[in-house]
Protein backbone atom coordinates (compact mmCIF):
# COMPACT_ATOMS: atom_id res chain seq x y z
CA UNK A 1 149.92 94.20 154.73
CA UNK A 2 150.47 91.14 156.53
CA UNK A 3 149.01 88.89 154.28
CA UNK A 4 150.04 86.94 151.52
CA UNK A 5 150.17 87.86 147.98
CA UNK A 6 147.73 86.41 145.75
CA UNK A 7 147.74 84.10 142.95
CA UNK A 8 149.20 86.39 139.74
CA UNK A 9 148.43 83.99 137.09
CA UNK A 10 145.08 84.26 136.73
CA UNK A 11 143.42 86.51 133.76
CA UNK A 12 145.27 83.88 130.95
CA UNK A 13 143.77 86.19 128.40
CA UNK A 14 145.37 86.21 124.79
CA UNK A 15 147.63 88.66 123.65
CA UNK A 16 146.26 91.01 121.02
CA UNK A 17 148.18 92.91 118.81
CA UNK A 18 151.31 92.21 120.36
CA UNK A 19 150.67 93.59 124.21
CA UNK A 20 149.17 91.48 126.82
CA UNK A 21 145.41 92.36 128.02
CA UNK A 22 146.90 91.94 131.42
CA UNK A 23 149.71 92.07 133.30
CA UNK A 24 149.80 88.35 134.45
CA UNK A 25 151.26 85.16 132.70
CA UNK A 26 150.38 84.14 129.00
CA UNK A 27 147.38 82.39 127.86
CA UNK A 28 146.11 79.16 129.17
CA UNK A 29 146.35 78.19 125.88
CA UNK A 30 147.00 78.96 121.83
CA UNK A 31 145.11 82.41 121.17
CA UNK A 32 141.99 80.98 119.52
CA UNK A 33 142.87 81.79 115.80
CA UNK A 34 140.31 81.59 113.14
CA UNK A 35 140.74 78.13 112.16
CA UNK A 36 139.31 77.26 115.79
CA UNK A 37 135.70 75.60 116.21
CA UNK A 38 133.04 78.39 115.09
CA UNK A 39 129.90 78.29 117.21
CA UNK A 40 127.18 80.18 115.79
CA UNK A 41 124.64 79.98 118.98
CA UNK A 42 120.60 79.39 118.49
CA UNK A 43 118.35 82.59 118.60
CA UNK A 44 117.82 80.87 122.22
CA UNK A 45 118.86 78.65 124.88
CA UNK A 46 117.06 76.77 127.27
CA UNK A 47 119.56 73.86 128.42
CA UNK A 48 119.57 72.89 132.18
CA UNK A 49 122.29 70.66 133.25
CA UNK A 50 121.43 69.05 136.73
CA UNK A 51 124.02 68.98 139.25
CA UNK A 52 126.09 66.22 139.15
CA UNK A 53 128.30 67.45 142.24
CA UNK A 54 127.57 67.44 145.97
CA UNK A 55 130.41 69.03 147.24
CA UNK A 56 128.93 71.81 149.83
CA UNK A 57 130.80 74.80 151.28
CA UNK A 58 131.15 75.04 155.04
CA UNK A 59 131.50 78.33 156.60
CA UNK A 60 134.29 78.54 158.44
CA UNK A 61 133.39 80.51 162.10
CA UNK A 62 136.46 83.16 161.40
CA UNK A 63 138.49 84.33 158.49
CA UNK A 64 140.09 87.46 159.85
CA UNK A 65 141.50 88.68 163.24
CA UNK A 66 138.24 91.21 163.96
CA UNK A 67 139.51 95.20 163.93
CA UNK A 68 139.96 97.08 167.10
CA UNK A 69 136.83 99.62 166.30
CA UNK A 70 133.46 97.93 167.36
CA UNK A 71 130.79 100.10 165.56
CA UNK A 72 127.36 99.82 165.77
CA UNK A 73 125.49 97.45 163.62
CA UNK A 74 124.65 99.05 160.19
CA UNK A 75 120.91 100.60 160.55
CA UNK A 76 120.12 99.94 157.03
CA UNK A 77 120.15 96.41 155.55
CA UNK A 78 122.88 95.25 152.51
CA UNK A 79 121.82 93.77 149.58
CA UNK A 80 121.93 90.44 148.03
CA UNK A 81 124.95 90.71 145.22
CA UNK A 82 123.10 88.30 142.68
CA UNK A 83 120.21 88.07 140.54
CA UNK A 84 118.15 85.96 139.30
CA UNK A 85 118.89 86.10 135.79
CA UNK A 86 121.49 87.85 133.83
CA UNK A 87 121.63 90.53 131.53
CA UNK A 88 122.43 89.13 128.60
CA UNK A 89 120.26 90.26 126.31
CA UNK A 90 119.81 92.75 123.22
CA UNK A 91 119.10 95.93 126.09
CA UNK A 92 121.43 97.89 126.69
CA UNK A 93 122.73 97.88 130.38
CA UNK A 94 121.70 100.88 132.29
CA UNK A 95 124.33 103.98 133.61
CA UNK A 96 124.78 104.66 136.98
CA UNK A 97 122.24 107.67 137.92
CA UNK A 98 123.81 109.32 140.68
CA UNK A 99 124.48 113.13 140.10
CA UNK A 100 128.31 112.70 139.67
CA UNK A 101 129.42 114.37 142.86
CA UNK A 102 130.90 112.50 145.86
CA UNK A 103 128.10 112.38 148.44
CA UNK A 104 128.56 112.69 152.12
CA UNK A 105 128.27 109.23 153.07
CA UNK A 106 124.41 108.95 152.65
CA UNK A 107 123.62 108.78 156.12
CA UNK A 108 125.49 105.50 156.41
CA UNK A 109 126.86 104.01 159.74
CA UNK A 110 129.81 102.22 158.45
CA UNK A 111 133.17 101.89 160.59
CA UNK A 112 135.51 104.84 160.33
CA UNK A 113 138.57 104.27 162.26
CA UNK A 114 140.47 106.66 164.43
CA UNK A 115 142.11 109.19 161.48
CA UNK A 116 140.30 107.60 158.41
CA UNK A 117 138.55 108.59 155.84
CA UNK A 118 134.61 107.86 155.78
CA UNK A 119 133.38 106.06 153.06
CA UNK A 120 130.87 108.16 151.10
CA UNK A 121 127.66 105.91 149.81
CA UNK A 122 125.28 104.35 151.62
CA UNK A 123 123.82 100.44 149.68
CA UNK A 124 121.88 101.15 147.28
CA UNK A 125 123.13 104.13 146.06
CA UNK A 126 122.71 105.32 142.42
CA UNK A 127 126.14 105.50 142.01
CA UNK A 128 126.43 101.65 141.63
CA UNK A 129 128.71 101.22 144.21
CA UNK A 130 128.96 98.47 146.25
CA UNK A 131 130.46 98.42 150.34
CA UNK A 132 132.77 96.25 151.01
CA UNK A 133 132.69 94.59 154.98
CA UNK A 134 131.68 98.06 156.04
CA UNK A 135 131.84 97.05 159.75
CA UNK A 136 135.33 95.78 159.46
CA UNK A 137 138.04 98.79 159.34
CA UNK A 138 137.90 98.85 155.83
CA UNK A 139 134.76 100.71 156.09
CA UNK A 140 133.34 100.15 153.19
CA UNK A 141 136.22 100.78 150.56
CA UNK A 142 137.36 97.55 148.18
CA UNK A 143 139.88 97.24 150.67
CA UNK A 144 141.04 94.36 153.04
CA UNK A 145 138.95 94.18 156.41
CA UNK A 146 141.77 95.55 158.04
CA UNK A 147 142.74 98.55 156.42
CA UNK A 148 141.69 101.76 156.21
CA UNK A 149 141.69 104.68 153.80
CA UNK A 150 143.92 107.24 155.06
CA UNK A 151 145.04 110.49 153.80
CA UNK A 152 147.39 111.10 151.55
CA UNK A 153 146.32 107.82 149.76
CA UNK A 154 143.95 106.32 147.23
CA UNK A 155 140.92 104.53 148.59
CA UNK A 156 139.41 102.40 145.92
CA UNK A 157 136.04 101.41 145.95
CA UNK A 158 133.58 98.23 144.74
CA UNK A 159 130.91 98.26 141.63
CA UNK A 160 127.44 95.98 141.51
CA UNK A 161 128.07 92.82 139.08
CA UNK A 162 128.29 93.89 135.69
CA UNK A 163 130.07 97.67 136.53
CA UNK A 164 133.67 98.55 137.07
CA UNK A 165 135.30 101.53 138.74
CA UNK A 166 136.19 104.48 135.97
CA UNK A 167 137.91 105.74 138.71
CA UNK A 168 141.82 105.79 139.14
CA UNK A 169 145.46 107.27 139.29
CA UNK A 170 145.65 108.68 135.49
CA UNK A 171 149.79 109.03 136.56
CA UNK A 172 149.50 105.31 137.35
CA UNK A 173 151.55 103.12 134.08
CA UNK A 174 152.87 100.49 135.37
CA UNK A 175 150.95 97.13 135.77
CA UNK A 176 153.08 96.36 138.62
CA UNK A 177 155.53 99.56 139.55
CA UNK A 178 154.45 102.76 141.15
CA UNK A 179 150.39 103.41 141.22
CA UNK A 180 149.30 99.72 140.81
CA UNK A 181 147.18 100.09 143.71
CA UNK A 182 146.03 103.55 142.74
CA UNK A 183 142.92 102.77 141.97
CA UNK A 184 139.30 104.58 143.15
CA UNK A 185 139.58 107.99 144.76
CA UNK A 186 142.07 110.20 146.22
CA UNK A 187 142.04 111.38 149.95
CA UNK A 188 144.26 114.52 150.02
CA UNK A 189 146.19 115.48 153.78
CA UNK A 190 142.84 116.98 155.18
CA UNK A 191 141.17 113.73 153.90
CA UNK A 192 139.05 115.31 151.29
CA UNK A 193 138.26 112.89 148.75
CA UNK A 194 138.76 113.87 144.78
CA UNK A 195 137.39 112.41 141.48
CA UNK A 196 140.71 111.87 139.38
CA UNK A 197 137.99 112.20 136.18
CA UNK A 198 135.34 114.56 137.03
CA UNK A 199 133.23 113.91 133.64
CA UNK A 200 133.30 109.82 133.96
CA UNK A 201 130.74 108.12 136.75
CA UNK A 202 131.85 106.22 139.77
CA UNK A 203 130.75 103.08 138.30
CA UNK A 204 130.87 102.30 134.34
CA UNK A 205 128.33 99.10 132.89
CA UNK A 206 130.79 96.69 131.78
CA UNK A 207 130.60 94.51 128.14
CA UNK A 208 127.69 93.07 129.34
CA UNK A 209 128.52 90.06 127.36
CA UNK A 210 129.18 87.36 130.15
CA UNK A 211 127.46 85.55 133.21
CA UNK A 212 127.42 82.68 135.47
CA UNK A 213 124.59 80.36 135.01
CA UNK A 214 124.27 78.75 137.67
CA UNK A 215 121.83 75.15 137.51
CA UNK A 216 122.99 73.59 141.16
CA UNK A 217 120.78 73.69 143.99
CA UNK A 218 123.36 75.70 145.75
CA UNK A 219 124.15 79.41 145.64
CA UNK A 220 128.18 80.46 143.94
CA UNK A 221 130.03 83.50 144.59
CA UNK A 222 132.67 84.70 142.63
CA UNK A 223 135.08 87.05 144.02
CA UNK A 224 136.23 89.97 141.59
CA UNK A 225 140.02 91.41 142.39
CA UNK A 226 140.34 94.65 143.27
CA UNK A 227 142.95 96.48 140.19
CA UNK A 228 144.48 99.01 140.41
CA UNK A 229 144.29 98.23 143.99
CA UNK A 230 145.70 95.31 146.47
CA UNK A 231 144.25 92.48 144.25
CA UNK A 232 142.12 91.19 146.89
CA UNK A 233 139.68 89.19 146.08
CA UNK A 234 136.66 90.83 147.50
CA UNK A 235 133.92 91.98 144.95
CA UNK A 236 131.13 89.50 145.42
CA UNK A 237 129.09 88.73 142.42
CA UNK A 238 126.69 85.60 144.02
CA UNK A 239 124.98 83.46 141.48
CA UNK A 240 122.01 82.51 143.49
CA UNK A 241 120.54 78.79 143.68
CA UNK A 242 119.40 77.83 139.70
CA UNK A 243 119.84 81.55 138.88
CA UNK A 244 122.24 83.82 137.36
CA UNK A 245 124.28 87.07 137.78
CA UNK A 246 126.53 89.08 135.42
CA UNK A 247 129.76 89.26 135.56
CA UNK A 248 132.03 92.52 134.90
CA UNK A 249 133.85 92.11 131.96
CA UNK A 250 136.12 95.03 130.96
CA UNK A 251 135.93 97.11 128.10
CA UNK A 252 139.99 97.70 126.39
CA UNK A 253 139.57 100.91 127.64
CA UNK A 254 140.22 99.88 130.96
CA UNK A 255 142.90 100.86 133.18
CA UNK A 256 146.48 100.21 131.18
CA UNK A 257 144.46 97.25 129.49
CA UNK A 258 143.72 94.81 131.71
CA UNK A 259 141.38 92.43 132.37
CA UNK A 260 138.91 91.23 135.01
CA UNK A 261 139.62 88.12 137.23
CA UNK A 262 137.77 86.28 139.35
CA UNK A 263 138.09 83.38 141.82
CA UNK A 264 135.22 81.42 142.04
CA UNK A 265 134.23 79.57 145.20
CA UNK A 266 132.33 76.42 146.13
CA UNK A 267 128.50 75.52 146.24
CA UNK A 268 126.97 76.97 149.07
CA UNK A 269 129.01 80.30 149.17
CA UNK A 270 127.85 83.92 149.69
CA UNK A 271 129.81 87.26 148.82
CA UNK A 272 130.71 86.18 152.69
CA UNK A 273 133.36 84.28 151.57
CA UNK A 274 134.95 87.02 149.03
CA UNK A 275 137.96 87.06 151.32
CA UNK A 276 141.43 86.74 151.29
CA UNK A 277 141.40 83.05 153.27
CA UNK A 278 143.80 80.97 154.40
CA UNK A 279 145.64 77.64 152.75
CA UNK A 280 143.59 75.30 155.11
CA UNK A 281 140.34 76.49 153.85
CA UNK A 282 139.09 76.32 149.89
CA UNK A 283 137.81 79.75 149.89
CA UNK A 284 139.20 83.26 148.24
CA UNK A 285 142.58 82.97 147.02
CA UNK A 286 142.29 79.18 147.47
CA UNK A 287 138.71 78.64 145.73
CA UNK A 288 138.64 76.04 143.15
CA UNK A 289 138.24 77.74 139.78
CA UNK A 290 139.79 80.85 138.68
CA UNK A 291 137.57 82.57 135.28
CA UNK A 292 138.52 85.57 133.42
CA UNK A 293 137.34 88.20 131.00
CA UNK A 294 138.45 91.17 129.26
CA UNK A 295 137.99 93.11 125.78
CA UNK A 296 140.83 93.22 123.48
CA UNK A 297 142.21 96.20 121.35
CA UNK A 298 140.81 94.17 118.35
CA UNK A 299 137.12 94.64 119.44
CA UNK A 300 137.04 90.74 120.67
CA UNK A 301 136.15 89.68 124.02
CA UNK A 302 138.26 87.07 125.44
CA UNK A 303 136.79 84.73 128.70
CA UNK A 304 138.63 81.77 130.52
CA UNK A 305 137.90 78.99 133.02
CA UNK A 306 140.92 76.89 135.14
CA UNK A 307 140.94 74.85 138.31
CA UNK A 308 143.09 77.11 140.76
CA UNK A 309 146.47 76.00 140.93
CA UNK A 310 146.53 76.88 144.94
CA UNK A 311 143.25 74.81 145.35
CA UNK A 312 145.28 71.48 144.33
CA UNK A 313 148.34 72.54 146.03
CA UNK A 314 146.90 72.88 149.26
CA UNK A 315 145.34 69.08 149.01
CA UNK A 316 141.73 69.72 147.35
CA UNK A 317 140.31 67.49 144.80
CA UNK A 318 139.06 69.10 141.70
CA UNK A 319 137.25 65.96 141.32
CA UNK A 320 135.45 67.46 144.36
CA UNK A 321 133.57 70.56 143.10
CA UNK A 322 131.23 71.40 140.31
CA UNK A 323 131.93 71.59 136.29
CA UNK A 324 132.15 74.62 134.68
CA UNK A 325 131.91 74.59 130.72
CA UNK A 326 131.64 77.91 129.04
CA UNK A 327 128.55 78.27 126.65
CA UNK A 328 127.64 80.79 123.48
CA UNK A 329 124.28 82.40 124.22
CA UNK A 330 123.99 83.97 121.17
CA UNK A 331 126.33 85.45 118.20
CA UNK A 332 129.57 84.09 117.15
CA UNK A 333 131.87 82.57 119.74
CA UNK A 334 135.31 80.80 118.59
CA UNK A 335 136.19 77.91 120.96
CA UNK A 336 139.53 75.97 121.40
CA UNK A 337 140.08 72.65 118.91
CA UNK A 338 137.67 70.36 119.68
CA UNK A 339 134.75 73.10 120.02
CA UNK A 340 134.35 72.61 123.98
CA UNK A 341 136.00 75.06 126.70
CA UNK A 342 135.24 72.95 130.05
CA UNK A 343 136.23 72.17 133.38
CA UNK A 344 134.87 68.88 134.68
CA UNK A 345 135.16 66.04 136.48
CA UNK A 346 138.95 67.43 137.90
CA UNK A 347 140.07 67.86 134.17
CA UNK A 348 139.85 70.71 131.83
CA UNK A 349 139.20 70.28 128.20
CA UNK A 350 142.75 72.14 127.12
CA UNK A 351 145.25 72.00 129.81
CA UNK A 352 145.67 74.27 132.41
CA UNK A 353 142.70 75.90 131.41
CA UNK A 354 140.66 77.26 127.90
CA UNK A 355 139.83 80.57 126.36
CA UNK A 356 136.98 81.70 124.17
CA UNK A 357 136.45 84.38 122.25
CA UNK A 358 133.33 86.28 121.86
CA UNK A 359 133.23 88.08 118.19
CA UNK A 360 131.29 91.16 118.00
CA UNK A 361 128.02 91.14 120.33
CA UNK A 362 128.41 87.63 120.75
CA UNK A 363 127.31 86.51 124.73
CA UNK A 364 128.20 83.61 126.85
CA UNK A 365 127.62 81.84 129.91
CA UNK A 366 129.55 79.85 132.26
CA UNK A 367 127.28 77.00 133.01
CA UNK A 368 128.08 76.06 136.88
CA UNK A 369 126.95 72.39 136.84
């Protein structure tokens, strides 16, 4: 593809019942076992933690060589990926309404490249689905800017914050082997697209069980990978300034297990900067925190916070950025020795990183601060 690989050691989710919930490195630290600290949150929460960090993110004027196609603008306007509060409460989150069938591409006026296929929702859709730089030559698929959805090939697609694609290769078994980047919908030799499972929507609601809160004066994005798919870094879910947005935490069920990851970038970022990026800019695979979250085979839900290990090694300070602790909202969370799961202040409260684990209906935040 022409670009670098990304970061693989980012989910550091606990192993459960002997088989990873992803197919990255171990945990970032001891699976939290029963003797951990027990937090039992409030019936509510009202803590505000003012921002104790300054550190701004700059737009850089260009993060991609721009595609050969020059479309027209887009005729109808995207939508802000945040919200500004989060989901976590006792309601259940609601399906996607759409009728099930692949629509015709709703009218859009996204790019389609000499030869590829045209992506098939328009924003807002209710489907759920999300488009991804549809003026680029990706079109609108959760692809990078400058690919395209051919024939012959699986095109994977995006899902608002809080929904993940129930969409993918069902011969696809390997985590990183044949059909890894399977993922979305298939685009036969006439480029006709097919839904691998007919009966399941585009876009399934997540655990529901997780969000950013975000208390600076700044908006945050985080940047979902795209998997099964090229593990770009491209799903926006944007915190806005002193709000909050879900993020989409993975039921077990999920494709081969796995979990969700996210890179998280710096105050003052937009789902503009869910990109790839470059080593000379703290943005995408280089953003300063990496968080994770995925559902276990044992009914638990597992989330994680870490300073990026590419963020340091390219020359940023993690004394820098924001703090990031993780927080129980409400039911029973089990949190590292010593009770806290934080990132602050350049240094994490268990190295390299802390897990939690949410028990039952149990919710949490990660308090951007």
């Amino acid at each position: 593809m022409g670009i670098d690989e990304p970061l693989a050691i980012v989910v550091k989710l606990p192993a459960v019942g002997g088989a990873p919930l992803s197919k990255h490195v171990e945990p970032v630290s001891s699976a939290v076992a029963p003797s951990s600290s027990l937090y039992v949150a409030p019936a509510s929460t009202s803590e505000h933690v003012a921002p104790t960090s300054t550190s701004e993110y700059v737009a850089p004027t260009s993060e991609y060589v721009a595609p050969t196609p020059s479309p027209a603008p887009a005729t109808t306007t995207p939508p802000i990926i945040s919200s500004s509060s989060s989901s976590l409460s006792s309601s259940a989150p609601a399906p996607s309404s759409g009728t099930g069938d692949i629509p015709d591409g709703q009218g859009n006026n996204f790019a389609v490249p000499a030869g590829a296929v045209r992506f098939p929702w328009n924003y807002n859709n209710a489907d759920k689905v999300v488009p991804i730089t549809p003026q680029s030559s990706n079109g609108g698929w959760a692809m990078s800017p400058n690919q395209q959805c051919m024939p012959n090939s699986w095109c994977p697609y995006a899902c608002a914050p809080g929904y993940y694609s129930a969409q993918w290769d069902p011969a696809a078994l390997l985590y990183n082997g044949v059909g890894s980047m399977n993922g979305g919908l298939y685009a036969d030799a006439s480029g006709k697209l097919t839904k691998p499972y007919p009966s399941k929507p585009f876009c399934s609601p997540g655990m529901f069980n997780a969000a950013i809160k975000n208390t600076l004066g700044q908006s945050v994005s985080a940047c979902q990978t795209v998997y099964p798919g090229n593990e770009a870094m491209i799903i926006p879910s944007v915190a806005s300034a002193g709000g909050s947005v879900d993020l989409n935490v993975v039921p077990h069920t999920y494709w081969l297990g796995t979990s969700s990851q996210f890179y998280v970038n710096l105050a003052g970022s937009t789902g503009d900067q869910c990109i790839w990026g470059n080593a000379d800019k703290p943005v995408g695979n280089w953003a300063p925190f990496i968080f994770g979250g995925g559902q276990g085979a044992d009914g638990n839900t597992y989330i994680s916070v870490q300073y990026n290990p590419l963020y340091t090694a390219a020359g940023f300070k993690t004394t820098d950025t924001y703090n990031v602790k993780i927080q129980c909202e409400s039911g029973q969370c089990n949190f590292p020795t010593g009770g806290q799961c934080q990132c602050a202040q350049g240094v994490c409260s268990v190295d390299n990183g802390c897990t939690v684990t949410l028990t039952g209906d149990a919710k949490a935040s990660f308090v951007i601060y």
